[in-house]
C-alpha atoms as a PDB file:
ATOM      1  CA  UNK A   1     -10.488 -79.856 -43.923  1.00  0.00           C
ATOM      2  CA  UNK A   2     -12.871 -81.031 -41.156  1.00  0.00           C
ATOM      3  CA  UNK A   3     -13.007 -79.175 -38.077  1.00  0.00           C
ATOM      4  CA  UNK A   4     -12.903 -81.281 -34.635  1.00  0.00           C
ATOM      5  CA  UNK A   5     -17.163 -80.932 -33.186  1.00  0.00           C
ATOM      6  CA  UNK A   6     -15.587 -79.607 -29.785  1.00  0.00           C
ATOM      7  CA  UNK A   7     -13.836 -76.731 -31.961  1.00  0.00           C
ATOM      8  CA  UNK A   8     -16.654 -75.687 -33.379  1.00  0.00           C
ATOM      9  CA  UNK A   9     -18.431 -75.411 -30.930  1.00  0.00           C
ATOM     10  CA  UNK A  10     -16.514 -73.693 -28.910  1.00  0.00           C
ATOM     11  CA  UNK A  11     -15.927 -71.082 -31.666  1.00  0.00           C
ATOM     12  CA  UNK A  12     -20.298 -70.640 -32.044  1.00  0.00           C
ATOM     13  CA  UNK A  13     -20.694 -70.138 -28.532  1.00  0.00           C
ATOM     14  CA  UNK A  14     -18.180 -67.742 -28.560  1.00  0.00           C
ATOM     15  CA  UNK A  15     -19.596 -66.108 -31.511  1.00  0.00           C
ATOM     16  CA  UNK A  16     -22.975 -65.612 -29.803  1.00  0.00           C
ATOM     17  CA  UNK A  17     -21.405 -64.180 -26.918  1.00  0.00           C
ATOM     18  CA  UNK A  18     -19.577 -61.654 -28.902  1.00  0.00           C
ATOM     19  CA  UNK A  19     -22.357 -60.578 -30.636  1.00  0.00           C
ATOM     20  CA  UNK A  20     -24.511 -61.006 -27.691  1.00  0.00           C
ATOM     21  CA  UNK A  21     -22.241 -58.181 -25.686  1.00  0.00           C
ATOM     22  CA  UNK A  22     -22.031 -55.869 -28.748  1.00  0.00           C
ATOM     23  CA  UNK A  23     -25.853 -55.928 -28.738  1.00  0.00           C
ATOM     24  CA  UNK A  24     -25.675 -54.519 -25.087  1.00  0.00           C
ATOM     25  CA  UNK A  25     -22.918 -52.352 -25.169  1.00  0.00           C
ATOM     26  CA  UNK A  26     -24.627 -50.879 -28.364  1.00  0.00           C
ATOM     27  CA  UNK A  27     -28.103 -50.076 -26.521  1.00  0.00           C
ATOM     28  CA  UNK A  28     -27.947 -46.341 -25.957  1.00  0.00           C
ATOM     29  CA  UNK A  29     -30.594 -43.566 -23.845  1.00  0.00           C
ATOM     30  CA  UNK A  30     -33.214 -42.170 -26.136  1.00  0.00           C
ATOM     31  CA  UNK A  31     -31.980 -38.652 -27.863  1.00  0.00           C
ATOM     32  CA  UNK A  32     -32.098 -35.810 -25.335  1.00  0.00           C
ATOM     33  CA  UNK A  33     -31.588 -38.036 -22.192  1.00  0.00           C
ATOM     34  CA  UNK A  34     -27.844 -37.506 -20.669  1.00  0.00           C
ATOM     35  CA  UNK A  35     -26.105 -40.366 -19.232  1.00  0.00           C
ATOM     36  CA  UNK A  36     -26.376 -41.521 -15.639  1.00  0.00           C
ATOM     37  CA  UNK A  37     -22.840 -42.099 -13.797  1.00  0.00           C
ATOM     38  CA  UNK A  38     -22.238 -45.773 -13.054  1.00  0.00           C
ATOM     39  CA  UNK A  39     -23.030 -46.478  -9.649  1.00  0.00           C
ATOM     40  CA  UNK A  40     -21.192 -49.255  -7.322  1.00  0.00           C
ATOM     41  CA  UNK A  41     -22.926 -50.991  -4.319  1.00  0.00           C
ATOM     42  CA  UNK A  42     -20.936 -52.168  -1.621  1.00  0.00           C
ATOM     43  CA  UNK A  43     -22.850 -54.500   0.735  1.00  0.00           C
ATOM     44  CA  UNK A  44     -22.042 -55.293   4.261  1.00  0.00           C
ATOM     45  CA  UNK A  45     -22.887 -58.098   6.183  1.00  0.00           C
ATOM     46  CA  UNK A  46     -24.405 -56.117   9.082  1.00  0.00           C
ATOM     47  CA  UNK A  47     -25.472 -52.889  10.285  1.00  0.00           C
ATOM     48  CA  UNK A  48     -23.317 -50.422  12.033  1.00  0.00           C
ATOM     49  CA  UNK A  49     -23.344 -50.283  15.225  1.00  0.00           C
ATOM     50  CA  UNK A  50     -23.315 -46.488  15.627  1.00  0.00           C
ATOM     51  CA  UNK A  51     -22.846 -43.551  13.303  1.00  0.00           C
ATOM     52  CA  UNK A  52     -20.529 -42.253  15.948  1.00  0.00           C
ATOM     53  CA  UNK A  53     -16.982 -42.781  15.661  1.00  0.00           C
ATOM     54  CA  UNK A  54     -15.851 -42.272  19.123  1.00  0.00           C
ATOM     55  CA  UNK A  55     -18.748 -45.115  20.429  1.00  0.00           C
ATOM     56  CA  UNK A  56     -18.795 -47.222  17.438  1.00  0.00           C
ATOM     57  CA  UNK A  57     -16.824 -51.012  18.373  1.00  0.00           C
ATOM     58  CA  UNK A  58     -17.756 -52.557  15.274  1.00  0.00           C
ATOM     59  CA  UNK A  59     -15.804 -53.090  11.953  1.00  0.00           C
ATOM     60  CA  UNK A  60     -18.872 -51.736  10.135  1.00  0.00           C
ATOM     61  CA  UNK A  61     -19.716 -49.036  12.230  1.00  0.00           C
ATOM     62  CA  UNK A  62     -15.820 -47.782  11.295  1.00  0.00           C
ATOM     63  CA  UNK A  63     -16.436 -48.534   7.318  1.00  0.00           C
ATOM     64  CA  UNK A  64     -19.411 -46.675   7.339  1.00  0.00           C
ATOM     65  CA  UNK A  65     -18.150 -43.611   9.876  1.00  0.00           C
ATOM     66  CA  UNK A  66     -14.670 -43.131   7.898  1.00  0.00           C
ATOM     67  CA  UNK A  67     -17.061 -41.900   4.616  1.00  0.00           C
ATOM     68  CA  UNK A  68     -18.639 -39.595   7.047  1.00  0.00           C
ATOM     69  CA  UNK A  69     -15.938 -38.455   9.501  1.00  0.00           C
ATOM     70  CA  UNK A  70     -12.323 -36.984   8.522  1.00  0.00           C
ATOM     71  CA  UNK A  71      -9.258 -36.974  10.704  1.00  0.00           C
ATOM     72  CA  UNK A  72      -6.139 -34.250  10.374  1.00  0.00           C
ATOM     73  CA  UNK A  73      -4.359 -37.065   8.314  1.00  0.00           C
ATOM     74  CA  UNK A  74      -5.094 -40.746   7.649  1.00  0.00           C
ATOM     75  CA  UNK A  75      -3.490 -43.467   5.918  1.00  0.00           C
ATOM     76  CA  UNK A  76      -3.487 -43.821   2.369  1.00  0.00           C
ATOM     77  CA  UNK A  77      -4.597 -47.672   1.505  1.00  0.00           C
ATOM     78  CA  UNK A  78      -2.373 -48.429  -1.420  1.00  0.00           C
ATOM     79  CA  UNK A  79       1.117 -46.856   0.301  1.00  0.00           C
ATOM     80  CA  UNK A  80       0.009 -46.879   3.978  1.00  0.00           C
ATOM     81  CA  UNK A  81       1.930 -43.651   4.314  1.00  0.00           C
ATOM     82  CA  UNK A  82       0.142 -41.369   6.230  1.00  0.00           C
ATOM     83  CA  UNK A  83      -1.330 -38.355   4.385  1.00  0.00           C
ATOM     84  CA  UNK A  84      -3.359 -34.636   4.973  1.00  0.00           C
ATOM     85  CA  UNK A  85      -6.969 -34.850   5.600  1.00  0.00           C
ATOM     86  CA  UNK A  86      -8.370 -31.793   7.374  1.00  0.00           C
ATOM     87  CA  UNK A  87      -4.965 -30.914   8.392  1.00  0.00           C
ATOM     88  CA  UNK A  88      -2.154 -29.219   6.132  1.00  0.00           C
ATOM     89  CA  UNK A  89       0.178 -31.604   5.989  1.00  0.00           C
ATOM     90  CA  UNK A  90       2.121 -34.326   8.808  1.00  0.00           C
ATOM     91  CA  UNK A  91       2.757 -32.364  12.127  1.00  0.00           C
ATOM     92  CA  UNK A  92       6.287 -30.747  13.123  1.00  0.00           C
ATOM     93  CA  UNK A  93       6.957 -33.134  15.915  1.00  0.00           C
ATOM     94  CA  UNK A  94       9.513 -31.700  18.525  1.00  0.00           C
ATOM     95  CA  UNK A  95      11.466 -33.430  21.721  1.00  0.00           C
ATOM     96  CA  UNK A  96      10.576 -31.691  24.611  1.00  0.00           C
ATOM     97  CA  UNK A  97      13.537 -30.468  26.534  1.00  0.00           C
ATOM     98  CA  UNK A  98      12.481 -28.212  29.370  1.00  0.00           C
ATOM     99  CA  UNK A  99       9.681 -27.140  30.821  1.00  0.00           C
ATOM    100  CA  UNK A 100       5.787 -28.195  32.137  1.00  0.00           C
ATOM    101  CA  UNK A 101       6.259 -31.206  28.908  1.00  0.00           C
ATOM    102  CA  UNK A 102       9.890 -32.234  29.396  1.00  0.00           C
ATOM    103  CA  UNK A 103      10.810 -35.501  28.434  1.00  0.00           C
ATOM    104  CA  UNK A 104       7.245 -35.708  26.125  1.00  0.00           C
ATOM    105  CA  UNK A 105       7.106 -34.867  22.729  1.00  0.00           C
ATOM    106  CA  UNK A 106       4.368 -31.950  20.896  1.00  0.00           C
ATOM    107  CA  UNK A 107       3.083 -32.227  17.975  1.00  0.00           C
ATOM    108  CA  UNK A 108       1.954 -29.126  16.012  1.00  0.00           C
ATOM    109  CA  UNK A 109      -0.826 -29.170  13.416  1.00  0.00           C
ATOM    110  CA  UNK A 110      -2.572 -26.702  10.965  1.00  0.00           C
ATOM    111  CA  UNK A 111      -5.637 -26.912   9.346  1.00  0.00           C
ATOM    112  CA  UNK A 112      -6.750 -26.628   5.813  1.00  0.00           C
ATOM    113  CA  UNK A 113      -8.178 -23.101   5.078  1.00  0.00           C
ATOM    114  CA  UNK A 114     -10.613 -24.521   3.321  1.00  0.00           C
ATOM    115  CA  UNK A 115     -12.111 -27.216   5.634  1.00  0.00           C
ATOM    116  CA  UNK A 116     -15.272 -26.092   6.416  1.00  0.00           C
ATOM    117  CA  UNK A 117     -18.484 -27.862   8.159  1.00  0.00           C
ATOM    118  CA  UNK A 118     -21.888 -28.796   6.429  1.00  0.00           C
ATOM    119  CA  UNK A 119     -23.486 -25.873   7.896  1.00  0.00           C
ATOM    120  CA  UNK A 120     -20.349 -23.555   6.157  1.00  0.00           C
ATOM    121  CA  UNK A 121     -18.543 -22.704   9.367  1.00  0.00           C
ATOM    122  CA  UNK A 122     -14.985 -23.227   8.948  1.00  0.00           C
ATOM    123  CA  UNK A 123     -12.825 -26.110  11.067  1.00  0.00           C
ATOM    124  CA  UNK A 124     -10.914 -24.635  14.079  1.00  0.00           C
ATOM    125  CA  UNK A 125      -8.144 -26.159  16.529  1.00  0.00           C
ATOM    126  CA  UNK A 126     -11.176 -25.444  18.769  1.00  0.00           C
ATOM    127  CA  UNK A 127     -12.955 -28.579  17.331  1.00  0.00           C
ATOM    128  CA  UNK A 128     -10.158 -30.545  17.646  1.00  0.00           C
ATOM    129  CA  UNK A 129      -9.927 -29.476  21.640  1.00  0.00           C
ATOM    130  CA  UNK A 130     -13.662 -30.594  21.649  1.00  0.00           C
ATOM    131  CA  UNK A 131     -13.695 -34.102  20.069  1.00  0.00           C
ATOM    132  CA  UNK A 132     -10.049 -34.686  22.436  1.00  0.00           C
ATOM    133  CA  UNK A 133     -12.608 -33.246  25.799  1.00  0.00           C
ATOM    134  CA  UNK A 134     -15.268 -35.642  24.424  1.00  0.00           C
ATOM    135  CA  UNK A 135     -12.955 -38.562  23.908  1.00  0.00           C
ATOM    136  CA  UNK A 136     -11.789 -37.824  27.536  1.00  0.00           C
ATOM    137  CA  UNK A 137     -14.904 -37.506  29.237  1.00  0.00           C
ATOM    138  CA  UNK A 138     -14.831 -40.426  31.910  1.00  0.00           C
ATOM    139  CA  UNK A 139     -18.552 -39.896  31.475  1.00  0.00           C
ATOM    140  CA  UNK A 140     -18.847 -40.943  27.481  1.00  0.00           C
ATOM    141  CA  UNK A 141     -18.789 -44.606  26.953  1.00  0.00           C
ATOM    142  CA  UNK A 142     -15.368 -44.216  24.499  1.00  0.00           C
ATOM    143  CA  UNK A 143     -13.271 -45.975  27.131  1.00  0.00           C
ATOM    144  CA  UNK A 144     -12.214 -48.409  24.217  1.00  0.00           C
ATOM    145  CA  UNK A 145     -10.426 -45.032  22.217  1.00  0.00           C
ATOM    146  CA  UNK A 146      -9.306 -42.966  25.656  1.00  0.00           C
ATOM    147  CA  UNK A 147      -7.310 -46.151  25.828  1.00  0.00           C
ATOM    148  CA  UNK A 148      -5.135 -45.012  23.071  1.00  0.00           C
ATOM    149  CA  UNK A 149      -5.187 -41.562  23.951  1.00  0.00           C
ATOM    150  CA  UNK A 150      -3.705 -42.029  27.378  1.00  0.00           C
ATOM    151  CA  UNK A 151      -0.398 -40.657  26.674  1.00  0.00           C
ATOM    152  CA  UNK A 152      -1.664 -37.060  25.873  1.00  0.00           C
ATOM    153  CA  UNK A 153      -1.002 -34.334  28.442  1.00  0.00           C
ATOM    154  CA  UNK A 154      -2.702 -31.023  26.942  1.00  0.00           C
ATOM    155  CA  UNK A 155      -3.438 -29.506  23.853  1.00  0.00           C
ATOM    156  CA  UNK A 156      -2.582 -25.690  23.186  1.00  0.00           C
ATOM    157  CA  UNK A 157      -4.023 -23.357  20.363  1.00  0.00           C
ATOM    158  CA  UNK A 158      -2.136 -20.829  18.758  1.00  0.00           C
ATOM    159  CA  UNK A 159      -3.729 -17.670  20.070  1.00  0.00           C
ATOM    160  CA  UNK A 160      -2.854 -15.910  16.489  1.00  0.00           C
ATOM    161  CA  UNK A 161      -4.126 -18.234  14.461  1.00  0.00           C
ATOM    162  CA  UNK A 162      -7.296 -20.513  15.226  1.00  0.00           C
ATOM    163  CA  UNK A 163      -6.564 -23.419  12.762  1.00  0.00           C
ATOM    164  CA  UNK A 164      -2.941 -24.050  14.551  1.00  0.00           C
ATOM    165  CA  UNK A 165      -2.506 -26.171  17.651  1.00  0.00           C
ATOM    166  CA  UNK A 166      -0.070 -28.228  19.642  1.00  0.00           C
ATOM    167  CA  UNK A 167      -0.532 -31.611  21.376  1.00  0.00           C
ATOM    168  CA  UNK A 168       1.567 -32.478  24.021  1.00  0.00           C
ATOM    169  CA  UNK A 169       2.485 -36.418  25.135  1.00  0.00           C
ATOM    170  CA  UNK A 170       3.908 -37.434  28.347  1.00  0.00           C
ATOM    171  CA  UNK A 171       6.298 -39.617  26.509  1.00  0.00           C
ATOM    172  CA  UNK A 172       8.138 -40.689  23.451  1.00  0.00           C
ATOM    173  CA  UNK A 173       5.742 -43.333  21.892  1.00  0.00           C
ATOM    174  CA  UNK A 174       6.603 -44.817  18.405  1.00  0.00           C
ATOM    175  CA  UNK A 175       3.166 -44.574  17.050  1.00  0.00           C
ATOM    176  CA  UNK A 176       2.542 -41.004  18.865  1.00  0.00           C
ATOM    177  CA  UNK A 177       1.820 -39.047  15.038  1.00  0.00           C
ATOM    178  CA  UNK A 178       0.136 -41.434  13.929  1.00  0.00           C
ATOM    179  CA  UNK A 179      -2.761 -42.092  17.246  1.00  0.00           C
ATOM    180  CA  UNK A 180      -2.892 -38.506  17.728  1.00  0.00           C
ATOM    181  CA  UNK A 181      -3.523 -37.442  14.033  1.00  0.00           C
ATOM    182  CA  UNK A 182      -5.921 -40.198  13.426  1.00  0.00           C
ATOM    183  CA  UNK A 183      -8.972 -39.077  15.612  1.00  0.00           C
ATOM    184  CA  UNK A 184     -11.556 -38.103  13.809  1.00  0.00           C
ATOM    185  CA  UNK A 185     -12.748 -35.080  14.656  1.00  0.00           C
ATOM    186  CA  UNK A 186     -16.162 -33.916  15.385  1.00  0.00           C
ATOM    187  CA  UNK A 187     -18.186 -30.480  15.185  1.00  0.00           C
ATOM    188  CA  UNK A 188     -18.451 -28.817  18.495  1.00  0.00           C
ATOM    189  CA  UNK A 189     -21.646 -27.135  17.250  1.00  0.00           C
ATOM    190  CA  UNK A 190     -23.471 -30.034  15.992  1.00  0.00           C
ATOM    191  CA  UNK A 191     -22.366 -32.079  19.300  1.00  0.00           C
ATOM    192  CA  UNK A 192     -21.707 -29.512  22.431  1.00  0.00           C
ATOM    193  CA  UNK A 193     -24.559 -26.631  21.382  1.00  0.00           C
ATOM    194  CA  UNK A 194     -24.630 -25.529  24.789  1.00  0.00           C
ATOM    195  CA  UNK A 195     -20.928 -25.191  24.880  1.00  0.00           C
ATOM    196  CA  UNK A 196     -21.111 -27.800  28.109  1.00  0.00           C
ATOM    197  CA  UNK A 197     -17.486 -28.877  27.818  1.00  0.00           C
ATOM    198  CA  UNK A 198     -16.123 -25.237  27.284  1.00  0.00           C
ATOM    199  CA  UNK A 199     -15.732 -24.821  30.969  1.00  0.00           C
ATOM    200  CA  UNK A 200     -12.749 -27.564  31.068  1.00  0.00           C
ATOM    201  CA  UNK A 201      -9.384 -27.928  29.938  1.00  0.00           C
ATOM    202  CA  UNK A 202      -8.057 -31.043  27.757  1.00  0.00           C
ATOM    203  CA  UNK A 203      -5.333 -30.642  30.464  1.00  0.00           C
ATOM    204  CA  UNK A 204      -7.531 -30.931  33.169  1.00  0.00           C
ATOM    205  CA  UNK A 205      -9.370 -34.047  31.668  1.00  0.00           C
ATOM    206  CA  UNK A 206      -6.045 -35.897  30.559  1.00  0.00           C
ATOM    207  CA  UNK A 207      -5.146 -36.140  34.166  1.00  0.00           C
ATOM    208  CA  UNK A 208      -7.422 -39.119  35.519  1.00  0.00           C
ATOM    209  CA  UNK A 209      -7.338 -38.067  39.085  1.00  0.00           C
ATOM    210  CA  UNK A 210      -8.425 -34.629  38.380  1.00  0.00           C
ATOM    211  CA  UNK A 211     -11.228 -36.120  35.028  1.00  0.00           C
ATOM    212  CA  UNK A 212     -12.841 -38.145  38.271  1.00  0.00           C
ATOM    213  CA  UNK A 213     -12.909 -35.410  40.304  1.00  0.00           C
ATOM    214  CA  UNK A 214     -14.240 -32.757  37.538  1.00  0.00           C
ATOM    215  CA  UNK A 215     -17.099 -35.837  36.864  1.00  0.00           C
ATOM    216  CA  UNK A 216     -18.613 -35.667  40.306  1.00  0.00           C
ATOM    217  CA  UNK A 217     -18.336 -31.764  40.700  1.00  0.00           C
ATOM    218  CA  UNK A 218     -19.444 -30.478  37.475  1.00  0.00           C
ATOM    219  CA  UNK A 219     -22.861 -31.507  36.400  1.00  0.00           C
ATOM    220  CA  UNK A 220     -22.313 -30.352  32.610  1.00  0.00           C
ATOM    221  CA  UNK A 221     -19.613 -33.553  32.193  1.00  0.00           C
ATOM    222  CA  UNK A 222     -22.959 -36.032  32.849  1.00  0.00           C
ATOM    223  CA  UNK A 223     -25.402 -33.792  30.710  1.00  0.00           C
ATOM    224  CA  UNK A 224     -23.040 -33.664  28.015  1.00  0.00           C
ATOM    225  CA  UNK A 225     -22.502 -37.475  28.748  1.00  0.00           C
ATOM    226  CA  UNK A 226     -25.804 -38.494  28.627  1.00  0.00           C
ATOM    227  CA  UNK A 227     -26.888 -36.895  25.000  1.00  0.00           C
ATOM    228  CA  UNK A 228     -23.572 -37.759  23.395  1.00  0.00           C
ATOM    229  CA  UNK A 229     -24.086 -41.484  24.215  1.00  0.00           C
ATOM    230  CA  UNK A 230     -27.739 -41.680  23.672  1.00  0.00           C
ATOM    231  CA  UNK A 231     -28.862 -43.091  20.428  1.00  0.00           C
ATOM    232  CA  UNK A 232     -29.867 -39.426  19.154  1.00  0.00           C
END
């Protein structure tokens, strides 16, 4: 029975394919030499802006700084539910009745035991206080995030236990857990060595009367200013 020319063709090219691919998948590292772990390249279009996730504006700058950076919890890309990063798990989130916070909301965070920096020391509530100061600063060019961060009023840490907090909001706001538990935060060490933001309160700097005031009375708001924003 003759075969039609286009068939068999069709069936010799794929023969040499087949074979071709076996031949490749068949090569293997000389006898001794252990396997190297596949490696994936993702290329972007442009450079970051900024390896500084509280300056960065640009969509690359935030690919790149969300390898680097983690948040207490952060939304999981196949269910966009949000889940635990540094902290334990989602924040007990309760109505405030009475009180300095009445009519706002808190939310109460712990963080992992285990999440530690690069340099071993472990991850406090006092971090979190620093990258919210930071973020606060009228000083720091992060106007585009202390947008979003508006509606927060203080921030309290649990004086029995350093990895528990509380942040307090002004107001009921819909996507309140989820603004407030994705900031990333940032290592008061690596960023504030000379402790220049320990002298003020997230309180104090969440009120924008009294942040303007603090900015032209206390020098260390500027000198933290300056290095955080410069390109070091």
């Amino acid at each position: 029975m003759m075969r039609h020319p286009l068939i068999s063709q069709v069936l010799t090219l794929s023969l040499f394919f087949t074979l071709t691919l076996w031949s490749c998948a068949s090569d293997t590292k000389p006898q001794g030499q252990e396997q190297q772990p596949s490696t994936v390249h993702a290329r972007l279009p442009a450079e970051p802006d900024r390896l500084n996730p509280l300056l960065s504006t640009s969509t690359y700058g935030r690919v790149v700084n969300e390898q680097i950076f983690f948040n207490l919890l952060h939304f999981n890309p196949a269910t966009l539910e949000l889940e635990p990063q540094l902290a334990t798990g989602r924040p007990v989130v309760e109505e405030q009745q009475e009180g300095s916070y009445a009519g706002g909301v808190a939310y109460t965070f712990e963080l992992q035991e285990a999440a530690r920096w690069d340099n071993g020391t472990p991850i406090t509530a006092e971090d979190v206080a620093f990258t919210l100061k930071a973020v606060l600063n009228p000083k720091v060019e992060s106007a585009h995030v202390r947008a979003y961060l508006d509606f927060i009023q203080d921030m309290q840490i649990d004086p029995d236990n350093p990895r528990r907090f509380t942040i307090y909001a002004d107001q009921k706001y819909i996507l309140g857990e989820a603004v407030v538990s994705n900031i990333p935060i940032l290592p008061a060490y690596a960023y504030d060595p000379d402790g220049l933001l320990n002298e003020v309160s997230v309180a104090q700097l969440a009120d924008p009367q009294q942040a303007a005031q603090l900015a032209g009375s206390m020098p260390g708001l500027q000198q933290f200013a300056d290095r955080f924003n410069s390109p070091e």
